[in-house]
N, C-alpha and C. Protein backbone atom coordinates (compact mmCIF):
# COMPACT_ATOMS: atom_id res chain seq x y z
N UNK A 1 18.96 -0.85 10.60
CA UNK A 1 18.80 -2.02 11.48
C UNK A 1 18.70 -1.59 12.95
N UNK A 2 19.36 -0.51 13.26
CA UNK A 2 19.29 0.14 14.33
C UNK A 2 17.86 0.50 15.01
N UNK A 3 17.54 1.17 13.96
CA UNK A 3 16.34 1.63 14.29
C UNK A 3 14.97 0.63 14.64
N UNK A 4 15.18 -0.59 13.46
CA UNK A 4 14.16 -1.24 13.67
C UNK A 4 14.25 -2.16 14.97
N UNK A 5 15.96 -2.74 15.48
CA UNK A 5 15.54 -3.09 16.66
C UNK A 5 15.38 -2.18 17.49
N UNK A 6 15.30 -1.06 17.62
CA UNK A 6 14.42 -0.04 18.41
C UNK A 6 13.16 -0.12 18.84
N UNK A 7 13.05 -0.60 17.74
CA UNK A 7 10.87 -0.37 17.50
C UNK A 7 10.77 -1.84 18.49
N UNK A 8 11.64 -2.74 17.97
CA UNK A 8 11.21 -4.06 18.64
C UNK A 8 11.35 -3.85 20.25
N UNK A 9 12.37 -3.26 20.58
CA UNK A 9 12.54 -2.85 21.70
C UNK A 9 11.16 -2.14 22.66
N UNK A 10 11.12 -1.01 21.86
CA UNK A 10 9.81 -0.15 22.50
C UNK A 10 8.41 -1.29 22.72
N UNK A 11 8.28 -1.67 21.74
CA UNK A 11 7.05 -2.92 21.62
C UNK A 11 6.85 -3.64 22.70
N UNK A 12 8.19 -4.18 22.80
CA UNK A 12 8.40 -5.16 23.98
C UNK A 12 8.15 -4.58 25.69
N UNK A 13 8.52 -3.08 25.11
CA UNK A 13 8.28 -2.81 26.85
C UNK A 13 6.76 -1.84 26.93
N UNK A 14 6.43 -1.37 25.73
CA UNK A 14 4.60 -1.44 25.74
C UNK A 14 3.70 -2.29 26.13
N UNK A 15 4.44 -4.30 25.81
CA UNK A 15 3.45 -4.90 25.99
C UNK A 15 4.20 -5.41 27.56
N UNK A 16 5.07 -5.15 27.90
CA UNK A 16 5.30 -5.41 29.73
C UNK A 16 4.03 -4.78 30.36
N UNK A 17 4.29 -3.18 29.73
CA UNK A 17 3.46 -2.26 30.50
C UNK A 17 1.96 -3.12 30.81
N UNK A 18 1.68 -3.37 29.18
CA UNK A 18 0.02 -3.85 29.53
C UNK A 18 -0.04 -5.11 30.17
N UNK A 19 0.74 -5.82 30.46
CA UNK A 19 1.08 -6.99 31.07
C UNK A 19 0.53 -6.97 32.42
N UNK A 20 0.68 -5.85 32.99
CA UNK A 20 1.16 -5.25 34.56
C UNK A 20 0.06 -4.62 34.83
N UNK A 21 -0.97 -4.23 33.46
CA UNK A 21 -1.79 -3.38 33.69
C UNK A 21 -3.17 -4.73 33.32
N UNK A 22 -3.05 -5.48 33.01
CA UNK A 22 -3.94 -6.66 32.55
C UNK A 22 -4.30 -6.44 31.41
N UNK A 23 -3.85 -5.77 30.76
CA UNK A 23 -4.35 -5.03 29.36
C UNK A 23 -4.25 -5.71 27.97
N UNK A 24 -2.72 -7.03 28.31
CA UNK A 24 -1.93 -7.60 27.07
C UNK A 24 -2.98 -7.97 25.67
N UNK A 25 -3.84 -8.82 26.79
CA UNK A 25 -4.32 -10.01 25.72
C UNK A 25 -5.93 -9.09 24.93
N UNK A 26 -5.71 -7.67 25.13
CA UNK A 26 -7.24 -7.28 25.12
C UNK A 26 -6.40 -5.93 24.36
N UNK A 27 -5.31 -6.49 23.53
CA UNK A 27 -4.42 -4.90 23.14
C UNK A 27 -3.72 -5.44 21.78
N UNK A 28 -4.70 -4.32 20.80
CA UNK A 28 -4.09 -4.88 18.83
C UNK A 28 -3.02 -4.14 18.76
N UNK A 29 -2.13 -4.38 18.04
CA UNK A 29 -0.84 -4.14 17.73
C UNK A 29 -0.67 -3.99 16.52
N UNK A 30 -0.73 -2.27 15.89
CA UNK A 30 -0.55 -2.24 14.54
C UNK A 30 0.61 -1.48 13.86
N UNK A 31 1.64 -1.91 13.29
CA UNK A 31 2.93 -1.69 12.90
C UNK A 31 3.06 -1.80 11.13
N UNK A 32 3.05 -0.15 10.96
CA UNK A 32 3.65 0.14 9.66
C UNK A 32 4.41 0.63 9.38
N UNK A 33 4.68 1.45 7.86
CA UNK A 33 5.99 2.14 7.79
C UNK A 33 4.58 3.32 6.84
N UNK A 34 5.25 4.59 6.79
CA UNK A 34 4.41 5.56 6.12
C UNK A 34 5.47 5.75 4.67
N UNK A 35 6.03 4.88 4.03
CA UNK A 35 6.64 4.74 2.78
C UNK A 35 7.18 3.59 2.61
N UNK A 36 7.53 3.73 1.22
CA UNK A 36 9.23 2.86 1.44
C UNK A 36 10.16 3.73 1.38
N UNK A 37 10.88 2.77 0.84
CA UNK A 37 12.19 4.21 1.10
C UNK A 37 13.69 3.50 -0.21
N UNK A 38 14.27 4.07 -0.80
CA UNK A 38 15.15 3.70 -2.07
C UNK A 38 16.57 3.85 -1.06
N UNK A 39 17.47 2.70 -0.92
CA UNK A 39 18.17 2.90 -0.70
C UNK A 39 19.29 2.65 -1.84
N UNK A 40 19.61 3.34 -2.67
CA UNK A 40 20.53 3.24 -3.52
C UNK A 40 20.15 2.81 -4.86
N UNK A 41 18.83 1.95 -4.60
CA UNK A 41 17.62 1.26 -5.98
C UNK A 41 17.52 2.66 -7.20
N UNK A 42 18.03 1.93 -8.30
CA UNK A 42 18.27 3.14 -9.67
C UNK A 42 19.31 4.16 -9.08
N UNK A 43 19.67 4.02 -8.34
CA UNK A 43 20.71 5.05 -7.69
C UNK A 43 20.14 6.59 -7.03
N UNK A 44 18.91 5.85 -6.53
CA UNK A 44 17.97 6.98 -5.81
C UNK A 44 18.37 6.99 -3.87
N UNK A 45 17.46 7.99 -3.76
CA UNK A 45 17.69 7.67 -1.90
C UNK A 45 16.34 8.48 -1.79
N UNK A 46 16.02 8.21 -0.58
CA UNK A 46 14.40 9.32 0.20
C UNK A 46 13.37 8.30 -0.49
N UNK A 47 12.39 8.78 -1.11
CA UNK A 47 11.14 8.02 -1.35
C UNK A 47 10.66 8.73 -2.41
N UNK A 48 9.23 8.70 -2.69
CA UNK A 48 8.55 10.00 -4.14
C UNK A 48 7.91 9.12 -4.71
N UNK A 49 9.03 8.53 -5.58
CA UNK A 49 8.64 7.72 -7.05
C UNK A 49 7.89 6.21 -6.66
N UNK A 50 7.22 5.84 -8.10
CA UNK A 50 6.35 4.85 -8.34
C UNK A 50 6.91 3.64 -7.96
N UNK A 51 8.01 3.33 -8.30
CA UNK A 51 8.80 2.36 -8.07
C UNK A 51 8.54 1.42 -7.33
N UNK A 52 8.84 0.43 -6.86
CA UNK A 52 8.00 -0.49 -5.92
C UNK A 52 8.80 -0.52 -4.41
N UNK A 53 10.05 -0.05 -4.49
CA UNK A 53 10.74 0.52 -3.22
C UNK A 53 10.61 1.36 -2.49
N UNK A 54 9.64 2.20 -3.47
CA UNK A 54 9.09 3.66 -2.66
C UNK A 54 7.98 3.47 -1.76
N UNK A 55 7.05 3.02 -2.86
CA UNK A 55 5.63 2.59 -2.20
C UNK A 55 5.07 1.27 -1.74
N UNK A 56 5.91 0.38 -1.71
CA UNK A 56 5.99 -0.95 -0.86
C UNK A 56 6.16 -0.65 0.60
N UNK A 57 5.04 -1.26 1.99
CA UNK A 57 5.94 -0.80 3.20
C UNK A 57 5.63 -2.17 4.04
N UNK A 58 5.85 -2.16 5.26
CA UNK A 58 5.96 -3.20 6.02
C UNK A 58 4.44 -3.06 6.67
N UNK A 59 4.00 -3.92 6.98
CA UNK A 59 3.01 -3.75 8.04
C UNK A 59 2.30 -5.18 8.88
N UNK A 60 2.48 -4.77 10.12
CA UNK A 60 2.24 -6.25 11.07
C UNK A 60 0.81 -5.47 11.76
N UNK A 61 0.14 -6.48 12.13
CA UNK A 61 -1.30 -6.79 12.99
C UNK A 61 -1.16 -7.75 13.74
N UNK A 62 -1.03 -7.68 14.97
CA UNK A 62 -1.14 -8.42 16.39
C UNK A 62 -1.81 -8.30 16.74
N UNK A 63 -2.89 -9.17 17.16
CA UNK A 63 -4.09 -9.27 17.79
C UNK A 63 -4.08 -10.87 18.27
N UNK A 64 -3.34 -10.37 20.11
CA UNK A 64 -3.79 -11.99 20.79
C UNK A 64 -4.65 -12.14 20.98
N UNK A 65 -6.22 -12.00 20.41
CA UNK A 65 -7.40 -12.76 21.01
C UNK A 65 -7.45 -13.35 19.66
N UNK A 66 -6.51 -13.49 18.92
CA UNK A 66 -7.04 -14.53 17.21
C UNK A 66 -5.78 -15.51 17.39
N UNK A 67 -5.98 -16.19 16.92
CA UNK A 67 -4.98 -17.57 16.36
C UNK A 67 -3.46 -17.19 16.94
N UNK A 68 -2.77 -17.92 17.61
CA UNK A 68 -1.02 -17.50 17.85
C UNK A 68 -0.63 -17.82 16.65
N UNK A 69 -0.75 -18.34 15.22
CA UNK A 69 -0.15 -18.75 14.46
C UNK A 69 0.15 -18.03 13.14
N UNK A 70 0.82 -17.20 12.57
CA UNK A 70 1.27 -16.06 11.99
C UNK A 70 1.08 -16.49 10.86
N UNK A 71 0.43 -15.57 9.99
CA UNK A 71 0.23 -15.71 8.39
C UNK A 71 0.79 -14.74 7.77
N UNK A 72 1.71 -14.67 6.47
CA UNK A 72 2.10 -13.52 5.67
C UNK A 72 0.99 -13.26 4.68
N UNK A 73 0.59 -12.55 4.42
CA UNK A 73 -0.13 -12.06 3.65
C UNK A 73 0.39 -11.45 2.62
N UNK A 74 0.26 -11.93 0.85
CA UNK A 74 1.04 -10.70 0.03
C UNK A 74 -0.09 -10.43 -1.00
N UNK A 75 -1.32 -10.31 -0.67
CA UNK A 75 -2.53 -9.40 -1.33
C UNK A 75 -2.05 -8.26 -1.11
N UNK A 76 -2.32 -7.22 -1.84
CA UNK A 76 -2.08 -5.82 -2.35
C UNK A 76 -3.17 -4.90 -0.91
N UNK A 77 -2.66 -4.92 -0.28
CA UNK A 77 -3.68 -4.02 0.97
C UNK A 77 -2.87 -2.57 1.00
N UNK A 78 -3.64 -1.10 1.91
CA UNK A 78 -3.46 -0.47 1.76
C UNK A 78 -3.07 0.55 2.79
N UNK A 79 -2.51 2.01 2.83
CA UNK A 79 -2.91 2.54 4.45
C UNK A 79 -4.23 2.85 4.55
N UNK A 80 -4.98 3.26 3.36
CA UNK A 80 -6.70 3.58 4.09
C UNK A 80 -7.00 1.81 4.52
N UNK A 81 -6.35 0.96 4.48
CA UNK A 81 -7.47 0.16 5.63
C UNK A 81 -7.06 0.02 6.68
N UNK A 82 -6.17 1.13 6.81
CA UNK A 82 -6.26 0.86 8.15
C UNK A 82 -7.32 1.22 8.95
N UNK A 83 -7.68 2.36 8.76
CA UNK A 83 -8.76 3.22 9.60
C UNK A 83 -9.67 2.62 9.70
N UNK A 84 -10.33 1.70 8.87
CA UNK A 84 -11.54 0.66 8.76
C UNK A 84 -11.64 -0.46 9.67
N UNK A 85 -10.19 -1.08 9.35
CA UNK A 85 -9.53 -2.54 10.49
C UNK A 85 -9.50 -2.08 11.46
N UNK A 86 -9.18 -0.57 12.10
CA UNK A 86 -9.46 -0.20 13.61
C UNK A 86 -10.55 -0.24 13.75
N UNK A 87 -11.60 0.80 13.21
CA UNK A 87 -13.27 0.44 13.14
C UNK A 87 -13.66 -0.83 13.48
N UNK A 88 -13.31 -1.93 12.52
CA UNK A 88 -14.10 -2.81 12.77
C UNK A 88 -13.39 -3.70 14.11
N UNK A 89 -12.12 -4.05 14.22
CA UNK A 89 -11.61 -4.60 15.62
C UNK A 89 -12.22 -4.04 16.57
N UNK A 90 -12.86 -2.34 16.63
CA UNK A 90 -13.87 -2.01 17.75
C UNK A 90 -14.82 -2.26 17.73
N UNK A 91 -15.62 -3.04 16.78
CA UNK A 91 -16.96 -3.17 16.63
C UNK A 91 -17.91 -2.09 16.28
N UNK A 92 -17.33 -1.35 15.60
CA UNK A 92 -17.48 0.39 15.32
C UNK A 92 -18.19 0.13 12.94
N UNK A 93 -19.14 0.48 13.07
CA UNK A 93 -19.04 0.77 11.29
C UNK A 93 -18.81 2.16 10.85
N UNK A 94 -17.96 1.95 9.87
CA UNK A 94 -17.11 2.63 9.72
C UNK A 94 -18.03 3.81 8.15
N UNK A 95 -17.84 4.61 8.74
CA UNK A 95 -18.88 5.95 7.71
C UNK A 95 -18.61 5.63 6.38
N UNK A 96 -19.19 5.80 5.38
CA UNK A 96 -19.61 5.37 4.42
C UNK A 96 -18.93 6.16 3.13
N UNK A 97 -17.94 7.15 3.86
CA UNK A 97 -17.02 7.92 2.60
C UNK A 97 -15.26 7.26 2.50
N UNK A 98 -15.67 6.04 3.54
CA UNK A 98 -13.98 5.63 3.50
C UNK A 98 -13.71 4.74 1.96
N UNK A 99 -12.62 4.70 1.65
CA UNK A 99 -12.06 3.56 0.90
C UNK A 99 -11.75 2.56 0.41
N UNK A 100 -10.77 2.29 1.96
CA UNK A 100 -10.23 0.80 2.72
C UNK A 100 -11.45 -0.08 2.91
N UNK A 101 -10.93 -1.07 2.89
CA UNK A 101 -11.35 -2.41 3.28
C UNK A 101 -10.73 -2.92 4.37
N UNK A 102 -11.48 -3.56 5.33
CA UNK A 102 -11.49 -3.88 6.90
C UNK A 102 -10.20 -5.03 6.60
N UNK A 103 -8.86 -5.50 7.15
CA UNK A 103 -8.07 -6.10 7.07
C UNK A 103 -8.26 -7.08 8.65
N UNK A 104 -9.13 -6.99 9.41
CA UNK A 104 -9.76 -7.98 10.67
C UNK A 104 -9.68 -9.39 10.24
N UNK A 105 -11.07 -9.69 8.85
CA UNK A 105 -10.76 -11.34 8.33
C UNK A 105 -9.67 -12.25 8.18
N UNK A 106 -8.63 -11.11 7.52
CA UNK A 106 -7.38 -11.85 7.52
C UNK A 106 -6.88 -13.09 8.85
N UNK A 107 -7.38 -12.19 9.87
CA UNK A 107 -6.77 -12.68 11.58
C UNK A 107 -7.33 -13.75 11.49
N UNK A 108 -9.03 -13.72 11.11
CA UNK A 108 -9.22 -15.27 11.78
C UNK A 108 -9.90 -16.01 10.60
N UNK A 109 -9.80 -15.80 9.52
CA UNK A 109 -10.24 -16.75 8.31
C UNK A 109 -9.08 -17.02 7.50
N UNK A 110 -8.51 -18.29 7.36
CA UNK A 110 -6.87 -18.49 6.75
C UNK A 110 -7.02 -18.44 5.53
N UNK A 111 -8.41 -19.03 4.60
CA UNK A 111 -8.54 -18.67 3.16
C UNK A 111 -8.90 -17.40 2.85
N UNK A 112 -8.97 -16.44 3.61
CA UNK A 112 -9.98 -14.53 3.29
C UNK A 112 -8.59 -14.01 2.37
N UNK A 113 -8.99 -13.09 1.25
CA UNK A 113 -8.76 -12.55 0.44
C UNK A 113 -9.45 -11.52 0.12
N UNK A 114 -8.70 -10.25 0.15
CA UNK A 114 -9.57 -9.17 -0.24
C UNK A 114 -10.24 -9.01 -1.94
N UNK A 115 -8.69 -9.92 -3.07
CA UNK A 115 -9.37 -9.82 -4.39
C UNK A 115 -9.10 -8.94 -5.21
N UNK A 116 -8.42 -7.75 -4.33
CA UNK A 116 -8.26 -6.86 -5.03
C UNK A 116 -7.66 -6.97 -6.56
N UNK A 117 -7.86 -6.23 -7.32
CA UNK A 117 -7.49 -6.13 -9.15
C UNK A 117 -6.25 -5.16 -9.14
N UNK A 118 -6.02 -3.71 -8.52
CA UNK A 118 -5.77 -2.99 -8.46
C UNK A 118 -5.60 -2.15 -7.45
N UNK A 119 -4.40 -1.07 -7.06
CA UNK A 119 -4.57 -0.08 -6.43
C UNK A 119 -4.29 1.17 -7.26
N UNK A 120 -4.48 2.57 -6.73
CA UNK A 120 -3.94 3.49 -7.32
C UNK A 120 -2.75 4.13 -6.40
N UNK A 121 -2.01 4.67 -6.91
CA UNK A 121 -0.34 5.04 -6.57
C UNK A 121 -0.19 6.15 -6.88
N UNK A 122 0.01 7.57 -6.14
CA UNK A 122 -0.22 8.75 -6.19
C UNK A 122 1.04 9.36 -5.72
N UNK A 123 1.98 10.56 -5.90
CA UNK A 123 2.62 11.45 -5.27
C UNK A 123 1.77 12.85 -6.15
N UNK A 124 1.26 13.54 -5.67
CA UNK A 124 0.45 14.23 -6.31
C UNK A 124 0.82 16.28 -6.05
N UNK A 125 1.77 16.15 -4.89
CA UNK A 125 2.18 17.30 -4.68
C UNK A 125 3.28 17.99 -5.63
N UNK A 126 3.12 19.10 -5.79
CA UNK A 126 4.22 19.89 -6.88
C UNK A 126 4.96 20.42 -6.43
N UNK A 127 6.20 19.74 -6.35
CA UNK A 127 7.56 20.31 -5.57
C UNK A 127 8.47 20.27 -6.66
N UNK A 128 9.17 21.63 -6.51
CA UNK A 128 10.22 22.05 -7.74
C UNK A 128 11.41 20.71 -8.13
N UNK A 129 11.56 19.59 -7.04
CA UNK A 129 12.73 18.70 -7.27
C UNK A 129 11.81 17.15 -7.32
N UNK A 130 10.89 17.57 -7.09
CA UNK A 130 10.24 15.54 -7.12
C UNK A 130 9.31 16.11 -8.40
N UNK A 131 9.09 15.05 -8.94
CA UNK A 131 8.20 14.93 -10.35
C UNK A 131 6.95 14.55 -9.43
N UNK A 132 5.98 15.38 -9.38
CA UNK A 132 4.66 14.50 -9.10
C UNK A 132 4.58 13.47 -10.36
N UNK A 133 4.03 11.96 -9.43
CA UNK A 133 3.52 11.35 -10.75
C UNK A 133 2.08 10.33 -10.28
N UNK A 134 1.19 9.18 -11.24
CA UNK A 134 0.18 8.94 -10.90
C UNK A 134 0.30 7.50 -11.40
N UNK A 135 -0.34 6.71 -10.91
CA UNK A 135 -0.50 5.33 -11.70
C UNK A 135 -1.03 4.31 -11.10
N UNK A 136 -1.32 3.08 -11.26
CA UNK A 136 -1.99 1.76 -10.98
C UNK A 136 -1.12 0.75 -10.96
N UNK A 137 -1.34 0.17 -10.30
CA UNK A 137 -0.37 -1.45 -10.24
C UNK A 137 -1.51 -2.44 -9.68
N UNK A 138 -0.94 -3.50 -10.53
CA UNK A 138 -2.11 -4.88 -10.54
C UNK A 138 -1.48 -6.09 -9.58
N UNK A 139 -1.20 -7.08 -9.74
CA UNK A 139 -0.24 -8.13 -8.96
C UNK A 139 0.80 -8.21 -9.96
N UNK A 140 0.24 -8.11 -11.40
CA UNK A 140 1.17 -8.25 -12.60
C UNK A 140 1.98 -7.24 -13.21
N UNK A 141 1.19 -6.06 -12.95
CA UNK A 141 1.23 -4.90 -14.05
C UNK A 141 1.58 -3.54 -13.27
N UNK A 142 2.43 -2.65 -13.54
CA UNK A 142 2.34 -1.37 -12.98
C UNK A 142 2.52 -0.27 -14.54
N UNK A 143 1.56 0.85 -14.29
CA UNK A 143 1.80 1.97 -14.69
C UNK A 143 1.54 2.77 -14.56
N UNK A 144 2.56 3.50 -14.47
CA UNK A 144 2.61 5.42 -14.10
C UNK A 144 2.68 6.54 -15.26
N UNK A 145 2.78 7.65 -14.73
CA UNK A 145 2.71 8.58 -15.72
C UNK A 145 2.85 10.21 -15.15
N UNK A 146 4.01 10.49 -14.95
CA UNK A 146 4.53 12.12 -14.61
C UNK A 146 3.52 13.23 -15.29
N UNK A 147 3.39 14.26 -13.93
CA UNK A 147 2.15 14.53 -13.92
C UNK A 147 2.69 16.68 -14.89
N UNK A 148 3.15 16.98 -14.52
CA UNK A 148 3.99 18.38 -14.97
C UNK A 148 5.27 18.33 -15.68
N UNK A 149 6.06 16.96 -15.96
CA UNK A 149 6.87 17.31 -16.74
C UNK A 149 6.79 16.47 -17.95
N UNK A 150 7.71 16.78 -18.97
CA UNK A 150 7.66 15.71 -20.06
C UNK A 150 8.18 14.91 -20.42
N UNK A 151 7.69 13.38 -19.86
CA UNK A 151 8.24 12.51 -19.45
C UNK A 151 7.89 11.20 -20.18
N UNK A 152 8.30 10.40 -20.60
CA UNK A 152 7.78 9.42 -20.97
C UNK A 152 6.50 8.45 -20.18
N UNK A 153 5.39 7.71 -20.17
CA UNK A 153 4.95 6.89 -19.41
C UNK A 153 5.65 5.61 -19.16
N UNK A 154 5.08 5.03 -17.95
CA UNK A 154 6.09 3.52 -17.83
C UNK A 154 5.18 2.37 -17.44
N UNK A 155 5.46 1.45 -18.29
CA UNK A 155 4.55 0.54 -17.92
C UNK A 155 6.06 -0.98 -17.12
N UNK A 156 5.33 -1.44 -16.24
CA UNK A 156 6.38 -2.84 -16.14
C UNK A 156 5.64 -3.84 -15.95
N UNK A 157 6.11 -5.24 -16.52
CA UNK A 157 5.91 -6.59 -15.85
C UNK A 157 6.23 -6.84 -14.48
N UNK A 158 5.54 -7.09 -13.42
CA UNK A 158 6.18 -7.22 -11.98
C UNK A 158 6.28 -8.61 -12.17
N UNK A 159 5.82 -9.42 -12.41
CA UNK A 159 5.73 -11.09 -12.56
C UNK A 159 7.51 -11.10 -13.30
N UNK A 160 7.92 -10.75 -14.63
CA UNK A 160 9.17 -11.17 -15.14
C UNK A 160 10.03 -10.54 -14.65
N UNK A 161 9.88 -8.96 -14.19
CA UNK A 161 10.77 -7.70 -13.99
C UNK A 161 10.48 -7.26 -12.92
N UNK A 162 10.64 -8.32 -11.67
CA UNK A 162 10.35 -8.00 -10.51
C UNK A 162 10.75 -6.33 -10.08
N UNK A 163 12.30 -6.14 -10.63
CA UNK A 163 12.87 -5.07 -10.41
C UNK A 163 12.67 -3.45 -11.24
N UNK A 164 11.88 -3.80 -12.20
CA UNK A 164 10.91 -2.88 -12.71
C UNK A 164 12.46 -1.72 -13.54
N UNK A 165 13.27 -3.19 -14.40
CA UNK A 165 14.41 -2.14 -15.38
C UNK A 165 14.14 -1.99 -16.42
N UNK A 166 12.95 -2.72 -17.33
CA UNK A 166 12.59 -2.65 -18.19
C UNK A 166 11.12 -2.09 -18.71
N UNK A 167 11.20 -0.53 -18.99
CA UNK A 167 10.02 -0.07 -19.42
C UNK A 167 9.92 -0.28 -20.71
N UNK A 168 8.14 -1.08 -20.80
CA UNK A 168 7.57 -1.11 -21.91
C UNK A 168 6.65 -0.60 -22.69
N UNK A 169 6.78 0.83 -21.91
CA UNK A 169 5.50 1.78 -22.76
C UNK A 169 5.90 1.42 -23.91
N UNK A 170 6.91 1.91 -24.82
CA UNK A 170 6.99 2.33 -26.03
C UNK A 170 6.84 1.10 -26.94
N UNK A 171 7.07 0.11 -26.21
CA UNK A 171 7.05 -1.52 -27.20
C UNK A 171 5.70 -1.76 -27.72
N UNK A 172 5.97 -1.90 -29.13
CA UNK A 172 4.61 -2.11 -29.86
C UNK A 172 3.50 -3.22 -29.49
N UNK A 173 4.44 -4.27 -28.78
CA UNK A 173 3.48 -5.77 -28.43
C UNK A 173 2.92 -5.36 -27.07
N UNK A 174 2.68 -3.97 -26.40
CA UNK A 174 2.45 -4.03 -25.20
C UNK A 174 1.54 -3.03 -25.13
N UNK A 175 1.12 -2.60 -26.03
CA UNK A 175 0.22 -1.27 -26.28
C UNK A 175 -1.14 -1.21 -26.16
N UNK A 176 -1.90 -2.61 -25.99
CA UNK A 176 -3.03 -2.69 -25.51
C UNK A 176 -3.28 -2.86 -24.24
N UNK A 177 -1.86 -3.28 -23.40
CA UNK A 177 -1.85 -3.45 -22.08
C UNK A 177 -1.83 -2.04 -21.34
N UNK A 178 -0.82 -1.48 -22.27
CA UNK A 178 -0.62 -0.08 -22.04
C UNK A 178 -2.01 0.61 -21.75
N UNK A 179 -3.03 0.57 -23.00
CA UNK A 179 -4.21 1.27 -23.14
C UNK A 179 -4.84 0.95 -22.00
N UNK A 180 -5.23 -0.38 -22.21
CA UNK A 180 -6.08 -0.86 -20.81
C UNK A 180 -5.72 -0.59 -19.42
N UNK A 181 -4.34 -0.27 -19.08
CA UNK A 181 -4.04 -0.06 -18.02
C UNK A 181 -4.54 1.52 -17.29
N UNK A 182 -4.13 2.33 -18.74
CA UNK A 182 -4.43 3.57 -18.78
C UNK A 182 -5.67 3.96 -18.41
N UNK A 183 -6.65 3.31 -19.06
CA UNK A 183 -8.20 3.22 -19.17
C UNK A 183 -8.57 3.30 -17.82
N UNK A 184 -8.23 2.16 -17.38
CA UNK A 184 -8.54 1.70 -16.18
C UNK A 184 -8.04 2.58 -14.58
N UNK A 185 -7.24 3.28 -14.64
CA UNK A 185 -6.24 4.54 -13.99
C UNK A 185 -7.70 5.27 -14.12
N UNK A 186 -7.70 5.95 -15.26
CA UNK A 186 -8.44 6.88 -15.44
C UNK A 186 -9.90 6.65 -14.64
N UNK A 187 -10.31 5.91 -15.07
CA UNK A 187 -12.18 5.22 -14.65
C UNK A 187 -11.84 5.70 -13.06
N UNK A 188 -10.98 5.23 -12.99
CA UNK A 188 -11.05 5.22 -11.41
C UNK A 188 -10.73 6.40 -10.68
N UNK A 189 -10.07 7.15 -11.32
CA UNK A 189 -9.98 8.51 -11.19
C UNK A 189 -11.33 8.77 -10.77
N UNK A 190 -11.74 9.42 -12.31
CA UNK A 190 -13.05 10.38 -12.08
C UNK A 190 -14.19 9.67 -11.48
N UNK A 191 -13.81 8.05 -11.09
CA UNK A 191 -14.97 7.54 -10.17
C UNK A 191 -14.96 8.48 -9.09
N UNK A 192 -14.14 8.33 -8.33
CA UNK A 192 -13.30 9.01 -6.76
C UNK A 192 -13.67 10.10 -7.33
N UNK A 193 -13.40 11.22 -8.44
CA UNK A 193 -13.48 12.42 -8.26
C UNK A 193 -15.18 12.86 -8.09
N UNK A 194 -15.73 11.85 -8.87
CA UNK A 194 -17.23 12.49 -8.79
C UNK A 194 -18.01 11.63 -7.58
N UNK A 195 -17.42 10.86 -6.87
CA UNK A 195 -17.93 10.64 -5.68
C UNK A 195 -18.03 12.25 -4.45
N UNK A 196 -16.88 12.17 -4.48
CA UNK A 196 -16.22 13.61 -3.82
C UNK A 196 -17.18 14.69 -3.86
N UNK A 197 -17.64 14.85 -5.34
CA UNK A 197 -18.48 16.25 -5.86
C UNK A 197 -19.71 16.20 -5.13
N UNK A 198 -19.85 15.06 -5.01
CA UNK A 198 -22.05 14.78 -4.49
C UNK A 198 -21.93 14.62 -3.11
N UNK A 199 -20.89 14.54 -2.31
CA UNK A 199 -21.01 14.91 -0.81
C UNK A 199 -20.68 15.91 -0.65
């Protein structure tokens, strides 16, 4: 708590500065977190895992030349848009190997929706104490799958099991969800990978 009224703190005397400098109303304001973070959740701490505490983060967009009137947004957005939403707030198009999707509409269209189906969810580095692992999450659905050790896969309901205690890989009534989920991980994989190859 400390910390974050910190940030509020610093903010506040960034936007004095541009205040003074005429800069305020002509200055976007973009505030994330580069994880989540487990505080005690499964009886973890630090970050890594799939979990939705890990890879859930905060993120605000201020931009006074759009609407004063604040919208939450809980569509599935990402950090590659960010790089795009800067692009396009400059009026800049953005090269044609990015990812992200421009998060700008949000500001000034109150029905815009990106739509998304899916993201993919990666810790992909091999460190002797974190399990790399890989997986997809839907609005409904998450599943992962440990990448070097031997581990079970995990599938969860986010809709019933917000808190993600009940894995249902192994349950027989869930095994086409399972597949399809899997399927669908994958496609998207070697989409991305063979994009990669031809540039």
């Amino acid at each position: 708590y400390r910390m974050i009224t910190e940030i509020d703190d610093e903010i506040g005397a960034l936007r004095n500065v541009l205040e003074k400098k005429g800069l305020a109303e002509n200055t976007i304001f973009i505030v994330m977190g580069d994880n989540g973070y487990f505080t005690g959740d499964r009886q973890l701490a630090d970050k890594w895992l799939m979990y939705d505490p890990s890879i859930r983060i905060p993120l605000i967009i201020f931009d006074p030349r759009m609407s004063k009137k604040s919208r939450v947004v809980s569509d599935m957005v990402l950090n590659i848009d960010i790089t795009k939403s800067i692009l396009d707030f400059a009026g800049i198009k953005s090269p044609g190997n990015y990812q992200g999707q421009s998060l700008k509409p949000y500001l000034n269209r109150p029905a815009y929706s990106l739509h998304r189906d899916f993201i993919l969810i990666e810790h992909l580095w091999k460190l002797p104490d974190i399990p790399s692992s890989e997986g997809i999450r839907t609005d409904k659905w998450k599943y992962f799958r440990y990448r070097f050790i031997n581990a079970p896969e995990e599938l969860y309901d986010l809709k019933n099991d917000p808190m993600e205690t009940k894995n249902l890989a192994q349950e027989k009534s869930y095994q086409k969800i399972l597949r399809k989920l899997r399927h669908k991980f994958t496609r998207k994989v070697q989409q991305i990978t063979e994009t990669h190859r031809t540039r």
